[in-house]
N, C-alpha and C. Protein backbone atom coordinates (compact mmCIF):
# COMPACT_ATOMS: atom_id res chain seq x y z
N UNK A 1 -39.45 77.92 -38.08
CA UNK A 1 -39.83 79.25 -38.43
C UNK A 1 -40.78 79.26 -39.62
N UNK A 2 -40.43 78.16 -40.66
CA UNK A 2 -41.19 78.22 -41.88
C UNK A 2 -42.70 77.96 -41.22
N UNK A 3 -42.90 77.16 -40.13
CA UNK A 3 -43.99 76.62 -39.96
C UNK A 3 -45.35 77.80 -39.76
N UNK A 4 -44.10 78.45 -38.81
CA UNK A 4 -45.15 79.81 -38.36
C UNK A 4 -45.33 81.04 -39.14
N UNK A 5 -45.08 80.71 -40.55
CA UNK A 5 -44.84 81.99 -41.81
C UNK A 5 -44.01 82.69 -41.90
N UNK A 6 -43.08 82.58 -41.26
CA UNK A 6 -41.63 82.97 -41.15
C UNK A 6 -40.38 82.61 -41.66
N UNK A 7 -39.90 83.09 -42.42
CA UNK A 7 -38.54 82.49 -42.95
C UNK A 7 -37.62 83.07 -41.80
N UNK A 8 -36.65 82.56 -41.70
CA UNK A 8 -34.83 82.88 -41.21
C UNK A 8 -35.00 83.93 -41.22
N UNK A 9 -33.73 85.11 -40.92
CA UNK A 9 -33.27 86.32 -41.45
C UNK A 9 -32.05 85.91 -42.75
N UNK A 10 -31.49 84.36 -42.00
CA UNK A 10 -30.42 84.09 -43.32
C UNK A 10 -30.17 82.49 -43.54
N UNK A 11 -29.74 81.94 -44.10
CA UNK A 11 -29.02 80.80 -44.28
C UNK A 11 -27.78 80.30 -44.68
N UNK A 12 -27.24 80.01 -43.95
CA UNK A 12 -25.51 80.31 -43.84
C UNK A 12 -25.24 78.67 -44.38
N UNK A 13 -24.51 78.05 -45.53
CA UNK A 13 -23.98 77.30 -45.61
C UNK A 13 -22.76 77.23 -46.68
N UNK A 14 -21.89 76.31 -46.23
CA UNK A 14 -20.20 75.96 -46.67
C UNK A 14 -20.30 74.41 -46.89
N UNK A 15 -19.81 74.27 -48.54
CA UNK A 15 -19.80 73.42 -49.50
C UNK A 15 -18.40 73.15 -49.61
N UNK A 16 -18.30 71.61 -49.44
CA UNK A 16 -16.69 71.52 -50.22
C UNK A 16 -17.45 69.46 -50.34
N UNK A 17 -16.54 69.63 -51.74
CA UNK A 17 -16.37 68.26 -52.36
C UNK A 17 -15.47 67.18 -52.45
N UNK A 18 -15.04 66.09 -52.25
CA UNK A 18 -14.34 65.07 -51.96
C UNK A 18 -13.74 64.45 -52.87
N UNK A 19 -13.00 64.18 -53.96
CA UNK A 19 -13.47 62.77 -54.66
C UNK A 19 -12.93 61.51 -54.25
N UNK A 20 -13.87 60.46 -54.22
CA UNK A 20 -13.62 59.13 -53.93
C UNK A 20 -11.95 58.34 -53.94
N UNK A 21 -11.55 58.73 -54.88
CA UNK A 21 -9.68 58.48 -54.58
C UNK A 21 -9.32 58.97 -53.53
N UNK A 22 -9.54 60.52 -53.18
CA UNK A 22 -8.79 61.20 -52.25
C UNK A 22 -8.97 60.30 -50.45
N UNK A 23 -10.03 59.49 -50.89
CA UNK A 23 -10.50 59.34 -49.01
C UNK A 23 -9.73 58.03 -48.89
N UNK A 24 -9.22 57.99 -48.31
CA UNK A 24 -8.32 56.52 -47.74
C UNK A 24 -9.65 55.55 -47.02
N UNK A 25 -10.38 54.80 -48.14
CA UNK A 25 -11.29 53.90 -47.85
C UNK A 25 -10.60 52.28 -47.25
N UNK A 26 -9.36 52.17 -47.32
CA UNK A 26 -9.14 50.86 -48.07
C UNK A 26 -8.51 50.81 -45.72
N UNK A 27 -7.76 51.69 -45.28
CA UNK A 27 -7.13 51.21 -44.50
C UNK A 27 -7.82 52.17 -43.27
N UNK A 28 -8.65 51.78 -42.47
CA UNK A 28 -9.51 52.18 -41.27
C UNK A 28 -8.59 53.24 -39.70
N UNK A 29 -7.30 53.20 -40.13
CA UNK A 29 -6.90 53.85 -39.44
C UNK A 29 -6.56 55.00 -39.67
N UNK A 30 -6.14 55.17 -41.27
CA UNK A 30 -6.21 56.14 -42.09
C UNK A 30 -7.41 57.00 -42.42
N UNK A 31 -8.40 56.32 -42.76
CA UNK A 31 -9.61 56.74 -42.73
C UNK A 31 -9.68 57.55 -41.40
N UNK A 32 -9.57 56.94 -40.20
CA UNK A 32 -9.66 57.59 -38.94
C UNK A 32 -9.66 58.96 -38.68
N UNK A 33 -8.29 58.65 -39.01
CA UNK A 33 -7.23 60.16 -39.48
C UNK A 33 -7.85 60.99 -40.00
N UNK A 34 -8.03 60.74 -41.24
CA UNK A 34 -8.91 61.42 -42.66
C UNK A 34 -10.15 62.60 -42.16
N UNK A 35 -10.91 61.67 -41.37
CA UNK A 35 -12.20 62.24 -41.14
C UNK A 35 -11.89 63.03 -39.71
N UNK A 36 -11.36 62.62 -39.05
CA UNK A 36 -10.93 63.33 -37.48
C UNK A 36 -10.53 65.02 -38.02
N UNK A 37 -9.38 64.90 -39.00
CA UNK A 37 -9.08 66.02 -39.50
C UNK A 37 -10.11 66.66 -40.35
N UNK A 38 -11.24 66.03 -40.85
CA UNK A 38 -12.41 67.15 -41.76
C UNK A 38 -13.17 67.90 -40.49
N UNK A 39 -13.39 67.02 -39.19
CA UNK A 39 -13.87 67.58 -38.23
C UNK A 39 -13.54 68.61 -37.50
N UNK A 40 -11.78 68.66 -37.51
CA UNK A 40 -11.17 69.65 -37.41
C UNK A 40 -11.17 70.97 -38.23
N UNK A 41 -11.66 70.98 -39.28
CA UNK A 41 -11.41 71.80 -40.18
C UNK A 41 -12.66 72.31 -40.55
N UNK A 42 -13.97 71.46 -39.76
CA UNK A 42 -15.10 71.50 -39.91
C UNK A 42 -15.22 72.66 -38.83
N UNK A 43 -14.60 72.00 -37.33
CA UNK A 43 -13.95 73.54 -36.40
C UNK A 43 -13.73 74.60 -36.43
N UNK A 44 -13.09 74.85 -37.24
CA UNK A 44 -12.27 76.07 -37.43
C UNK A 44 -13.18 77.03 -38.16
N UNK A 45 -14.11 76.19 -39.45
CA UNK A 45 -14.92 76.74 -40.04
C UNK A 45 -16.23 77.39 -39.26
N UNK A 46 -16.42 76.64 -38.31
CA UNK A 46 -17.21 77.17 -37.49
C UNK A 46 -17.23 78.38 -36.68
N UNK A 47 -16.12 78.08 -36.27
CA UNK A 47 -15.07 79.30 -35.18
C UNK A 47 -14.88 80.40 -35.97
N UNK A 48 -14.74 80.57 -37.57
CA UNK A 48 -14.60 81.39 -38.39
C UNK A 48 -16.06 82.26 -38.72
N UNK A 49 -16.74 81.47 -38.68
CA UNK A 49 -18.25 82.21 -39.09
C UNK A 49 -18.61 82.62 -37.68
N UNK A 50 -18.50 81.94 -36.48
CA UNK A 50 -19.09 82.64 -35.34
C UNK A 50 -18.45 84.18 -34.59
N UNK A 51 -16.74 84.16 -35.60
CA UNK A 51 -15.96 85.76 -35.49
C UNK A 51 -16.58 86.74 -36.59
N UNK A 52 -16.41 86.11 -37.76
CA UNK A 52 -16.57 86.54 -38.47
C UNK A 52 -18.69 86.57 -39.25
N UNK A 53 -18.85 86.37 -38.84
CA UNK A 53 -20.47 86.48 -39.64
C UNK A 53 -20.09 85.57 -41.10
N UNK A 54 -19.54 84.73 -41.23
CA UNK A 54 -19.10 84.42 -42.62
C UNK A 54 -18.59 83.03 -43.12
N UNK A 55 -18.48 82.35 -43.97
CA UNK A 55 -17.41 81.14 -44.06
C UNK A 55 -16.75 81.79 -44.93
N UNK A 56 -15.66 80.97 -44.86
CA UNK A 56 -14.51 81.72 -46.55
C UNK A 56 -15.38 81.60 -47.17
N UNK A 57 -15.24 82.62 -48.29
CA UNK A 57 -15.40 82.43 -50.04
C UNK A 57 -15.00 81.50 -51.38
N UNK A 58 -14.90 81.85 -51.87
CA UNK A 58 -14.32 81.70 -53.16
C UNK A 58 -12.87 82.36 -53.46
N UNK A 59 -11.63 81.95 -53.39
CA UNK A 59 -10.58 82.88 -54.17
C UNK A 59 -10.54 83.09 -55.19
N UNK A 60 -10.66 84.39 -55.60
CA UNK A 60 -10.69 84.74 -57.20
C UNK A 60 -9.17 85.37 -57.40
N UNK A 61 -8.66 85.63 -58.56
CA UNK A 61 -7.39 86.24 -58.30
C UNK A 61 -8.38 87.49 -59.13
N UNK A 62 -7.88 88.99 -59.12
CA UNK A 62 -7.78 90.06 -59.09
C UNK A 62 -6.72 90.40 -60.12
N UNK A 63 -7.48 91.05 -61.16
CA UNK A 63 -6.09 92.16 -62.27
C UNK A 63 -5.24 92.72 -62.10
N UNK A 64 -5.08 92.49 -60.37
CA UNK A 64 -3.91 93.87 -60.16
C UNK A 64 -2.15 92.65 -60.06
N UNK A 65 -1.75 93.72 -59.99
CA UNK A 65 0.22 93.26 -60.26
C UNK A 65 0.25 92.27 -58.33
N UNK A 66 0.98 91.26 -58.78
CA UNK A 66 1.65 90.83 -57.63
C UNK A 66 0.29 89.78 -56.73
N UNK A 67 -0.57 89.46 -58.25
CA UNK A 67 -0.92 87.72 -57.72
C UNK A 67 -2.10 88.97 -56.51
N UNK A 68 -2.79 89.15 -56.54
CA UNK A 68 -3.63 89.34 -55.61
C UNK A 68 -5.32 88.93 -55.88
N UNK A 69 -6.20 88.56 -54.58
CA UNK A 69 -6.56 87.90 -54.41
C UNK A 69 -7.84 88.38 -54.01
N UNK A 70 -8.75 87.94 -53.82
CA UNK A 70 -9.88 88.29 -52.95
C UNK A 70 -11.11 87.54 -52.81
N UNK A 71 -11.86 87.16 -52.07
CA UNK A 71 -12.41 86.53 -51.45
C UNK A 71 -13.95 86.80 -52.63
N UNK A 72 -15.02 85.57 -53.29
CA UNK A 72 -16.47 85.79 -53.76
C UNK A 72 -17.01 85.12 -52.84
N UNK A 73 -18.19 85.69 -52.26
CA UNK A 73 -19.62 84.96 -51.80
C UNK A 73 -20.79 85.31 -52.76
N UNK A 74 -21.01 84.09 -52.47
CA UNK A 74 -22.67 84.25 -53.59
C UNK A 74 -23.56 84.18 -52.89
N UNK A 75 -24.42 84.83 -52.54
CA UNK A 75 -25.44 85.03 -51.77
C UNK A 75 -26.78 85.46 -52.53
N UNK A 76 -28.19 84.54 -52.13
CA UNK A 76 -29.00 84.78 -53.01
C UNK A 76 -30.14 84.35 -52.00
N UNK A 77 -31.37 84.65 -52.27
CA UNK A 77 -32.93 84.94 -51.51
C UNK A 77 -33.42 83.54 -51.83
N UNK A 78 -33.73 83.32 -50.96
CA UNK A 78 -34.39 81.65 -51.15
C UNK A 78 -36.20 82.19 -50.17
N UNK A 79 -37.44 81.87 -51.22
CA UNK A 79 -38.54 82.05 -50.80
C UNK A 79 -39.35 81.22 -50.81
N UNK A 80 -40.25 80.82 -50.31
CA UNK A 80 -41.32 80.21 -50.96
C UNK A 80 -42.21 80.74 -51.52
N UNK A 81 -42.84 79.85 -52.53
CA UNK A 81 -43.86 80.53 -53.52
C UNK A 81 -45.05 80.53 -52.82
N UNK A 82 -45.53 79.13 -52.56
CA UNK A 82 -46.80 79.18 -51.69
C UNK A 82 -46.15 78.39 -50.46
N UNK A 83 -47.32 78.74 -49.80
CA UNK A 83 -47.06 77.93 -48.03
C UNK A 83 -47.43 76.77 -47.90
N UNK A 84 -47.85 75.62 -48.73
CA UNK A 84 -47.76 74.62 -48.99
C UNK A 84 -46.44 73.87 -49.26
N UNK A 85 -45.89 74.40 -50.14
CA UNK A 85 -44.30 73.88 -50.64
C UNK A 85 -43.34 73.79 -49.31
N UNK A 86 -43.55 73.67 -48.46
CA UNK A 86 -43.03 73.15 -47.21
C UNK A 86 -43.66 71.48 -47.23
N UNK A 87 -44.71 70.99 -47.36
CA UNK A 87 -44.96 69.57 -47.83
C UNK A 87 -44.25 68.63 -48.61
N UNK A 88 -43.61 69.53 -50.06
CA UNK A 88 -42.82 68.71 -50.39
C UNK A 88 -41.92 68.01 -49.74
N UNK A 89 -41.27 68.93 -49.06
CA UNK A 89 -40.13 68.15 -47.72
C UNK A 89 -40.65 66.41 -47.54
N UNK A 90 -41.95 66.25 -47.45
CA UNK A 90 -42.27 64.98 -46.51
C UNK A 90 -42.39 64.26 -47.38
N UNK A 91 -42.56 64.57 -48.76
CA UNK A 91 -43.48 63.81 -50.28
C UNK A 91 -42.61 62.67 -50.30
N UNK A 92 -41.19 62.44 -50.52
CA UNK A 92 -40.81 61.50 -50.27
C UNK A 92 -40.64 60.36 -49.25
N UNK A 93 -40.69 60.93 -48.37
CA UNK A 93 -40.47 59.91 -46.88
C UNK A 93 -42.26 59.16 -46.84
N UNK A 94 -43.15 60.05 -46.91
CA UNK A 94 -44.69 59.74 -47.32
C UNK A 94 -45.09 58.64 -48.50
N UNK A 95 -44.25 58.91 -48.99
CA UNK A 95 -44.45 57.69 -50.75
C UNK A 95 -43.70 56.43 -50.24
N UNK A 96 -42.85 56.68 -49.74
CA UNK A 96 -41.87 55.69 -49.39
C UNK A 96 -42.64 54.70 -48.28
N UNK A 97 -43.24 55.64 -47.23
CA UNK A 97 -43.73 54.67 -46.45
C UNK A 97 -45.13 54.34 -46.40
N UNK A 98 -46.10 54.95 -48.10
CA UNK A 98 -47.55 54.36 -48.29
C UNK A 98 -46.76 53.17 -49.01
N UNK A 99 -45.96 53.03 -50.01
CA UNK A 99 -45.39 52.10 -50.66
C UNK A 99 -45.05 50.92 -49.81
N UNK A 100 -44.08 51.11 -48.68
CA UNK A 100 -44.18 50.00 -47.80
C UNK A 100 -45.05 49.41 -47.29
N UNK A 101 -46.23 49.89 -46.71
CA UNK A 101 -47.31 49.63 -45.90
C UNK A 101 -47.98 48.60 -47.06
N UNK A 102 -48.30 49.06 -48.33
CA UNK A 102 -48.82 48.22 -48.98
C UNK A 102 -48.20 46.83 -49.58
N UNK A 103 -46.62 47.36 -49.59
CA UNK A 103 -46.07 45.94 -50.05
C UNK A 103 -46.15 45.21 -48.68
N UNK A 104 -45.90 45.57 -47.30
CA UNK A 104 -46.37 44.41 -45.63
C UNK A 104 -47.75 44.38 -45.89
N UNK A 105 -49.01 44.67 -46.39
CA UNK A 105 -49.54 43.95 -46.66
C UNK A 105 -50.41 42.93 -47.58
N UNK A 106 -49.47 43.24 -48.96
CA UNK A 106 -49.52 41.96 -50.20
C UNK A 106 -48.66 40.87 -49.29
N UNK A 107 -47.67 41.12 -49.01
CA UNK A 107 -46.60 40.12 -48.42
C UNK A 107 -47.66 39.34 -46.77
N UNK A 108 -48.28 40.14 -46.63
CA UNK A 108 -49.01 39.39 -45.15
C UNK A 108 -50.17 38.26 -45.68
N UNK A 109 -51.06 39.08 -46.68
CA UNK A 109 -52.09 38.73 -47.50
C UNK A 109 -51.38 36.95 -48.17
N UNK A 110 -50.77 37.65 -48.71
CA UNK A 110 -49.61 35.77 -50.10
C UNK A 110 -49.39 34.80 -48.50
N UNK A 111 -48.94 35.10 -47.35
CA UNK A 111 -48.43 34.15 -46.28
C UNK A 111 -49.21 33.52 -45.57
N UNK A 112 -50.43 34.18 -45.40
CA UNK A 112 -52.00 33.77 -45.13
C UNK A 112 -52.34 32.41 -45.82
């Protein structure tokens, strides 16, 4: 869409973080487990936004009596400035592979 001057109407994404203790690295069946169930849950999240227009929020608790609760989304406008800044995207993969090209051929050049 960006290509043709068009942005989205939206961009829908759901963040969650891991830390390295929590993942059962050490025993592959566990691990198995581990990740089978993020996929599952990766499911549900899906199944949730395609009822709902939405992923969960944020739980915030609420001032009122009896622990109550309610759901934050942060939602914010993502634009581009100019219509170029879609290039950046490639700037790395581009550096990376003028950089290679020239080190295959110092390395072809020295074997000569």
């Amino acid at each position: 869409m960006y290509l043709r001057g068009q942005s989205p109407p939206s961009v829908n994404m759901h963040w969650r973080r891991f830390a390295i203790k929590d993942i059962p690295l050490e025993n592959s069946e566990e691990f198995d487990n581990w990740l089978r169930d993020r996929w599952y849950e990766k499911d549900a999240l899906m199944e949730q936004y395609l009822v709902t227009g939405r992923f969960p929020g944020i739980a915030a608790e609420t001032n009122g009596v009896g622990g109550d609760s309610k759901e934050i989304f942060i939602e914010t406008e993502v634009k581009l400035k100019r219509w170029y800044e879609i290039a950046n995207i490639f700037m790395v993969i581009t550096t990376f592979g003028l950089v290679a090209g020239l080190i295959w051929r110092a390395f072809v050049m020295v074997a000569l």
